[in-house]
C-alpha atoms as a PDB file:
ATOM      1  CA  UNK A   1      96.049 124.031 130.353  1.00  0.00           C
ATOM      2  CA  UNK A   2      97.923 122.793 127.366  1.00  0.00           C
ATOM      3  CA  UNK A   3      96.909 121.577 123.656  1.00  0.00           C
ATOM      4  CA  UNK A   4      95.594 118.760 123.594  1.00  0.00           C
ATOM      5  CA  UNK A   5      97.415 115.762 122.986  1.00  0.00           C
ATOM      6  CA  UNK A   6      97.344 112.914 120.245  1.00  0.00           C
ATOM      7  CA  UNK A   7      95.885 109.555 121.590  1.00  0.00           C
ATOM      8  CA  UNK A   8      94.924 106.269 119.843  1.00  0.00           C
ATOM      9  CA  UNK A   9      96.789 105.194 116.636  1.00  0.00           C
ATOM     10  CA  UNK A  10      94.381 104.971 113.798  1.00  0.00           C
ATOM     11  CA  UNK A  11      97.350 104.782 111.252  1.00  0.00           C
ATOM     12  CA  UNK A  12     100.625 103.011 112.150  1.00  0.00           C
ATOM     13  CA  UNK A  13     103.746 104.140 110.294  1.00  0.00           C
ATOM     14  CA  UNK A  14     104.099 100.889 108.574  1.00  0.00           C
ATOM     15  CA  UNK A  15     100.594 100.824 107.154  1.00  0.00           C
ATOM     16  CA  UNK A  16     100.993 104.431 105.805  1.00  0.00           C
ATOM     17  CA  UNK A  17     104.266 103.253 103.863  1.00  0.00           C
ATOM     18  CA  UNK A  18     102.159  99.994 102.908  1.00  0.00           C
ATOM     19  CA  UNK A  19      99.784 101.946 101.257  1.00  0.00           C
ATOM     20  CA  UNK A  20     100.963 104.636  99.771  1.00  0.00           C
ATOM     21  CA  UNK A  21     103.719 102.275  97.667  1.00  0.00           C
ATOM     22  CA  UNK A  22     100.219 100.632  96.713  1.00  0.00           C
ATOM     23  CA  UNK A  23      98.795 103.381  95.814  1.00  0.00           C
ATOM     24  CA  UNK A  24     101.642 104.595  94.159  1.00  0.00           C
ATOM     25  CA  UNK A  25     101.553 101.212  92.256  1.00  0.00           C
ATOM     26  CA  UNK A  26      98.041 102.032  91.092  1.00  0.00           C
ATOM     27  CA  UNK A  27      98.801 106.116  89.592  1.00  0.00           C
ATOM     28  CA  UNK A  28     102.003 104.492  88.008  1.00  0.00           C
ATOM     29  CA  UNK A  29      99.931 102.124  86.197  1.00  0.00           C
ATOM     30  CA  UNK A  30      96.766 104.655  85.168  1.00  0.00           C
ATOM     31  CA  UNK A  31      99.546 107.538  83.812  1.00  0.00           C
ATOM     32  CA  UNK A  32     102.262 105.504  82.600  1.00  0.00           C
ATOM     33  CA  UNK A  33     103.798 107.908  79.875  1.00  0.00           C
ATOM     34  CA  UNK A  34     100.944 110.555  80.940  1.00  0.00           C
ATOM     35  CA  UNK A  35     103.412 113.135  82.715  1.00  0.00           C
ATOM     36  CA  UNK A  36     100.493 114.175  85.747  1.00  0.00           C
ATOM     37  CA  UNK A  37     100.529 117.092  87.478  1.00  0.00           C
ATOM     38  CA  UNK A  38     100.622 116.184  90.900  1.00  0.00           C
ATOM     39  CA  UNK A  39      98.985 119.205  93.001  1.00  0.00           C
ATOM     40  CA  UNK A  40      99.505 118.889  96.215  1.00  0.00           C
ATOM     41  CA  UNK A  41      97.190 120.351  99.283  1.00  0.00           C
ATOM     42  CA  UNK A  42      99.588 122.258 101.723  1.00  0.00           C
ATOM     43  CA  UNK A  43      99.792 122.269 104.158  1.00  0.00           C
ATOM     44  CA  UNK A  44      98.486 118.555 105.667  1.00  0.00           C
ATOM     45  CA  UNK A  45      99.277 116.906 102.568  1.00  0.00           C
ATOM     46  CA  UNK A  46     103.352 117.662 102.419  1.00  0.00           C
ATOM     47  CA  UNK A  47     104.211 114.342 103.968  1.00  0.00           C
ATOM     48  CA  UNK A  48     102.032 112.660 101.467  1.00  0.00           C
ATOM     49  CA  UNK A  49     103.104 113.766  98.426  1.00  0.00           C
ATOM     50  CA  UNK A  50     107.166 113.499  99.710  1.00  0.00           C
ATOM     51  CA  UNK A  51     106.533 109.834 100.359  1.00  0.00           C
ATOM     52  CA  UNK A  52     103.993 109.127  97.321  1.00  0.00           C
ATOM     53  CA  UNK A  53     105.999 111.157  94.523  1.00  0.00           C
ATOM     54  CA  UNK A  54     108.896 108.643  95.419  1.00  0.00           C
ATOM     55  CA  UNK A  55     106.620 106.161  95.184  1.00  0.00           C
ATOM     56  CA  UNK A  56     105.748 107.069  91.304  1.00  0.00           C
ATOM     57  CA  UNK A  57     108.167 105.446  88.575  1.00  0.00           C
ATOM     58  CA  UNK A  58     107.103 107.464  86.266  1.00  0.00           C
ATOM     59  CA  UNK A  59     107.574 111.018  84.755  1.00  0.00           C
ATOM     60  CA  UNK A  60     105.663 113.698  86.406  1.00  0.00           C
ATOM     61  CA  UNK A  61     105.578 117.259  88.070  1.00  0.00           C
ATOM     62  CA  UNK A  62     104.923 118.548  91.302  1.00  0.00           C
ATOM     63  CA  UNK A  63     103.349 122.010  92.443  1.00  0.00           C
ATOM     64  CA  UNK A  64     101.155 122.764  95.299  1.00  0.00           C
ATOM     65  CA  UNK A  65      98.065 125.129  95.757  1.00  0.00           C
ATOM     66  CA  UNK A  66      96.702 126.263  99.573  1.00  0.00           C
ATOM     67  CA  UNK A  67      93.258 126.412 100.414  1.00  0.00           C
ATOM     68  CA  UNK A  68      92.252 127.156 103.614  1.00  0.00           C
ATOM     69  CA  UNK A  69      88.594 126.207 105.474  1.00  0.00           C
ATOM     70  CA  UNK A  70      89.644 125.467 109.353  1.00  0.00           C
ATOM     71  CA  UNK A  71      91.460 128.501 110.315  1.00  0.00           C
ATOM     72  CA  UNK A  72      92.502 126.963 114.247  1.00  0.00           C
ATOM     73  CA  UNK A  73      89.280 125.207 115.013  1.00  0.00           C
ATOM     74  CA  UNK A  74      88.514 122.075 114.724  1.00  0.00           C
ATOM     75  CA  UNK A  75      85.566 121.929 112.104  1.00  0.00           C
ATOM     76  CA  UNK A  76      85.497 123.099 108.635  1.00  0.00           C
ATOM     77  CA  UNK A  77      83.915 126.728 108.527  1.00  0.00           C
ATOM     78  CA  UNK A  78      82.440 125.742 105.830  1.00  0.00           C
ATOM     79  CA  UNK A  79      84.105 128.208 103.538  1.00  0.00           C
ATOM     80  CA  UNK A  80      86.489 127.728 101.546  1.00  0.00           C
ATOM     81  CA  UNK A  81      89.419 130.345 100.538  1.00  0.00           C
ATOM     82  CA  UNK A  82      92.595 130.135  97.930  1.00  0.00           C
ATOM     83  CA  UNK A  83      95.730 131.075 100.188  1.00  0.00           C
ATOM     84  CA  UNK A  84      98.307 130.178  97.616  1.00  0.00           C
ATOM     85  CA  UNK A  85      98.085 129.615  93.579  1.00  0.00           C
ATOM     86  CA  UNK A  86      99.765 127.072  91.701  1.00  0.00           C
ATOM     87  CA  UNK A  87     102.921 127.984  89.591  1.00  0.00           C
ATOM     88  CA  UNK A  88     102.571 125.610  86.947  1.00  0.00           C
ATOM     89  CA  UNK A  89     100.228 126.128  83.754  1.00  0.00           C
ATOM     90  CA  UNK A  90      97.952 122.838  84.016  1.00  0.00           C
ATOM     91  CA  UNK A  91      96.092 123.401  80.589  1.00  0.00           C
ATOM     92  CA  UNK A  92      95.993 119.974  78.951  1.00  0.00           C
ATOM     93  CA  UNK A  93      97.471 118.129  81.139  1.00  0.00           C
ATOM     94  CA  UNK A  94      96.752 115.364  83.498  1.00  0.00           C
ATOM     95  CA  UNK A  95      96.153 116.450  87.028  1.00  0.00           C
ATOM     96  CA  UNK A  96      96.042 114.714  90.383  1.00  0.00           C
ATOM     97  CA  UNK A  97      95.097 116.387  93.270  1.00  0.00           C
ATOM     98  CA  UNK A  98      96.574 115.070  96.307  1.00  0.00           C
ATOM     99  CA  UNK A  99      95.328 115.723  99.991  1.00  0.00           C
ATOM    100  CA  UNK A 100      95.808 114.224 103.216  1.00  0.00           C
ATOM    101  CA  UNK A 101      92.060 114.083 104.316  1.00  0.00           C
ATOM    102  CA  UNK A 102      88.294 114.457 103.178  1.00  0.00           C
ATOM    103  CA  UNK A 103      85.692 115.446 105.505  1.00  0.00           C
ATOM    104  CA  UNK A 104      82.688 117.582 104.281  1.00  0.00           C
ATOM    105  CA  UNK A 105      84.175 117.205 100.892  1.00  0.00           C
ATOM    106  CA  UNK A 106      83.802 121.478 100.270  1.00  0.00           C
ATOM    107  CA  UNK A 107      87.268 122.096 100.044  1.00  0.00           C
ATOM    108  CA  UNK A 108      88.110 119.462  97.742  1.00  0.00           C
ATOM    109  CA  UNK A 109      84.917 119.854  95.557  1.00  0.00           C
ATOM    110  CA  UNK A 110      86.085 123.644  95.234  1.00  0.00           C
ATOM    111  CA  UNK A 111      89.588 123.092  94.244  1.00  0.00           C
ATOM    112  CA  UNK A 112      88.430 120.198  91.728  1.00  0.00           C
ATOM    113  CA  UNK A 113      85.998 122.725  90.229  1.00  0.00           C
ATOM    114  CA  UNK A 114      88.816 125.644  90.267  1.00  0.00           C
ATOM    115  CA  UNK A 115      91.344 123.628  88.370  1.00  0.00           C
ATOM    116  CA  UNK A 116      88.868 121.410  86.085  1.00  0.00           C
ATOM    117  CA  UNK A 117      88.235 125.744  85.035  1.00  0.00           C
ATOM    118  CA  UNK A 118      91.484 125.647  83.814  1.00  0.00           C
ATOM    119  CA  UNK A 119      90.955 123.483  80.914  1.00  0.00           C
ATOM    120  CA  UNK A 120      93.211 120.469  82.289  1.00  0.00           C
ATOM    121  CA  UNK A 121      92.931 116.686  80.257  1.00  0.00           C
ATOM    122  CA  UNK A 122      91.614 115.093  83.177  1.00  0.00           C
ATOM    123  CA  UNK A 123      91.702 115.860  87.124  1.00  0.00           C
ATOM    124  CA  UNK A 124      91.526 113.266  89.540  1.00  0.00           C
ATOM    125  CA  UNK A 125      92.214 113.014  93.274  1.00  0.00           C
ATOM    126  CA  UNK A 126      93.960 110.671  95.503  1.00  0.00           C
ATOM    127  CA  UNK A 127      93.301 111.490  99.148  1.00  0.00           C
ATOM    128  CA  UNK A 128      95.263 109.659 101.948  1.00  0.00           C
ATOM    129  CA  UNK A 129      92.287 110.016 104.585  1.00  0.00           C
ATOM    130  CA  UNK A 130      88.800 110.106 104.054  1.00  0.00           C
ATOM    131  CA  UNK A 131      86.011 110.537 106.786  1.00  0.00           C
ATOM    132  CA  UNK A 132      83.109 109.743 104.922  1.00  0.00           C
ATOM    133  CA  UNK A 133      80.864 110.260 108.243  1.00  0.00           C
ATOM    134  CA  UNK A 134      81.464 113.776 107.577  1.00  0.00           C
ATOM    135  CA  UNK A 135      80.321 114.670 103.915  1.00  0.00           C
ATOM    136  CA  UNK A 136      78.346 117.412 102.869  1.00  0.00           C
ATOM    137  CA  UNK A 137      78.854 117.305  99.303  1.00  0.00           C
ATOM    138  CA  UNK A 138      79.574 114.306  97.027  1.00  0.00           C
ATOM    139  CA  UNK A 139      83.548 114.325  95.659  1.00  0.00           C
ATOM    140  CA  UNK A 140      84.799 111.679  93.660  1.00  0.00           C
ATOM    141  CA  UNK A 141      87.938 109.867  95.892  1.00  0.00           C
ATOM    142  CA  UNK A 142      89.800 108.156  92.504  1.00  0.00           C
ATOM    143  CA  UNK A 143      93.021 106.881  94.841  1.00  0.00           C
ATOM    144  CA  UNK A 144      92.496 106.153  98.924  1.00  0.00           C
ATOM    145  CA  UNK A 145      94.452 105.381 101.481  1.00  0.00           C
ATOM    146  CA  UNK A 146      92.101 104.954 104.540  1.00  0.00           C
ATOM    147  CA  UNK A 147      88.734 105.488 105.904  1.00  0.00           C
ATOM    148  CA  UNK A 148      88.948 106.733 109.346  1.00  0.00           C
ATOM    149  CA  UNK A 149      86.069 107.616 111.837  1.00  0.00           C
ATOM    150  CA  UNK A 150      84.810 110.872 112.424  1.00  0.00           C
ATOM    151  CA  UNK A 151      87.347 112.182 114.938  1.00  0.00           C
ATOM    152  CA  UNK A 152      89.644 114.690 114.914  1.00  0.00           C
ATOM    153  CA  UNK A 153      92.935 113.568 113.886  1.00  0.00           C
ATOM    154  CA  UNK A 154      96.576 114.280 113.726  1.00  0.00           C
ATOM    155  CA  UNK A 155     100.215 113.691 112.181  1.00  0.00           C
ATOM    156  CA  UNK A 156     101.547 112.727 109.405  1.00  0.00           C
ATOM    157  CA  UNK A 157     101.118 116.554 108.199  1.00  0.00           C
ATOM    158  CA  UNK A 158      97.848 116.839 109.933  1.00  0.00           C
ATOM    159  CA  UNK A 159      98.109 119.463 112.426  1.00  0.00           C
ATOM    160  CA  UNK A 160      96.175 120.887 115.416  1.00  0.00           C
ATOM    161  CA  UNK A 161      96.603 124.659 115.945  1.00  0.00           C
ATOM    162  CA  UNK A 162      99.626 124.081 113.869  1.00  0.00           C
ATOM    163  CA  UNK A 163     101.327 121.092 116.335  1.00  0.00           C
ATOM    164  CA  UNK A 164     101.656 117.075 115.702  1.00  0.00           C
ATOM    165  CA  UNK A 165     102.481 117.105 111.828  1.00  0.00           C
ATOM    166  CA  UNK A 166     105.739 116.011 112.122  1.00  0.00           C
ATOM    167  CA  UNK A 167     104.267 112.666 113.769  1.00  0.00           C
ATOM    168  CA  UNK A 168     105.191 109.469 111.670  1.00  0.00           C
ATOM    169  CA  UNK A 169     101.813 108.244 112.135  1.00  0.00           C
ATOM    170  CA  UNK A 170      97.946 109.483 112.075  1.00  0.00           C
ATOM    171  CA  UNK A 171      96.506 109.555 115.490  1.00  0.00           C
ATOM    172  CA  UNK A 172      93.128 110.743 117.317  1.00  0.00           C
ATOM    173  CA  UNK A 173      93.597 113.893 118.961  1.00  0.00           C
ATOM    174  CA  UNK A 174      92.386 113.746 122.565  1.00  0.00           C
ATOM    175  CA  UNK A 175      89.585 115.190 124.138  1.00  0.00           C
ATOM    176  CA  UNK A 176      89.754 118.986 123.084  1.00  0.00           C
END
């Protein structure tokens, strides 16, 4: 028996580049002449931040940080580790986090809390998928790109057991 495989469209290809030149529209316009810190979430949220940093006008840097809380399930566990460290020193400066989807909210509550530590200006988040039918804990979503149901989902850098990112568009993953 195979992996399972990805079934209804949630997200066509031409809504996620819709929406991420809007939202890059929006961050353009809050940090205009702010120079963000754009932390990405690897590894879902590679896709993302490729299509939404060329989406930003404006001056800015890029790093990414890995946190890990699925492992090859399908659920969060619930706990949520650092697998990877940012390279950049983000001390008074403007950070946004950017991650390709919200569930329980624990892994992006953690790595707000690590990195607001660090004694940045500001730290927001801009989050391409959110499943709010899921949350555990409240997290602020400044920037989003879509509210999906609570189903398991793939591509566009969201994987299962580390297959479908390199979809074009954000599908339900069949019956597992």
């Amino acid at each position: 028996m195979g992996a399972p495989r990805p079934g209804r469209v949630l997200v066509a290809e031409g809504e996620l580049t819709a929406r991420v030149a809007e939202l890059g529209r929006a961050i353009a316009r809050d940090y205009a002449r702010e120079n963000p810190v754009l932390v990405g979430v690897l590894q879902g949220a590679v896709p993302f931040v490729a299509d939404l940093m060329r989406a930003l006008p404006i001056d800015l840097t890029v790093d990414f940080i890995r946190a890990s809380s699925y492992g090859a399930g399908t659920s969060s566990s619930g706990t949520v580790r650092l697998v990877a460290d940012l390279a950049v020193d983000i001390a008074d400066r403007h950070v946004l986090i950017v991650d390709d989807i919200v569930d329980t909210g624990l892994t992006l509550g953690a790595l707000k809390r690590m990195l607001e530590a660090r004694r940045p200006r500001s730290v927001r988040t801009c989050v391409l998928l959110d499943k709010a039918g899921r949350r555990e804990t409240d997290v602020t979503i400044d920037y989003l790109g879509f509210t999906i149901p609570n189903v398991f989902v793939v591509g566009y850098g969201l994987d299962y057991d580390g297959l479908y990112r390199n979809l074009p568009y954000v599908a339900a993953l069949d019956a597992i």
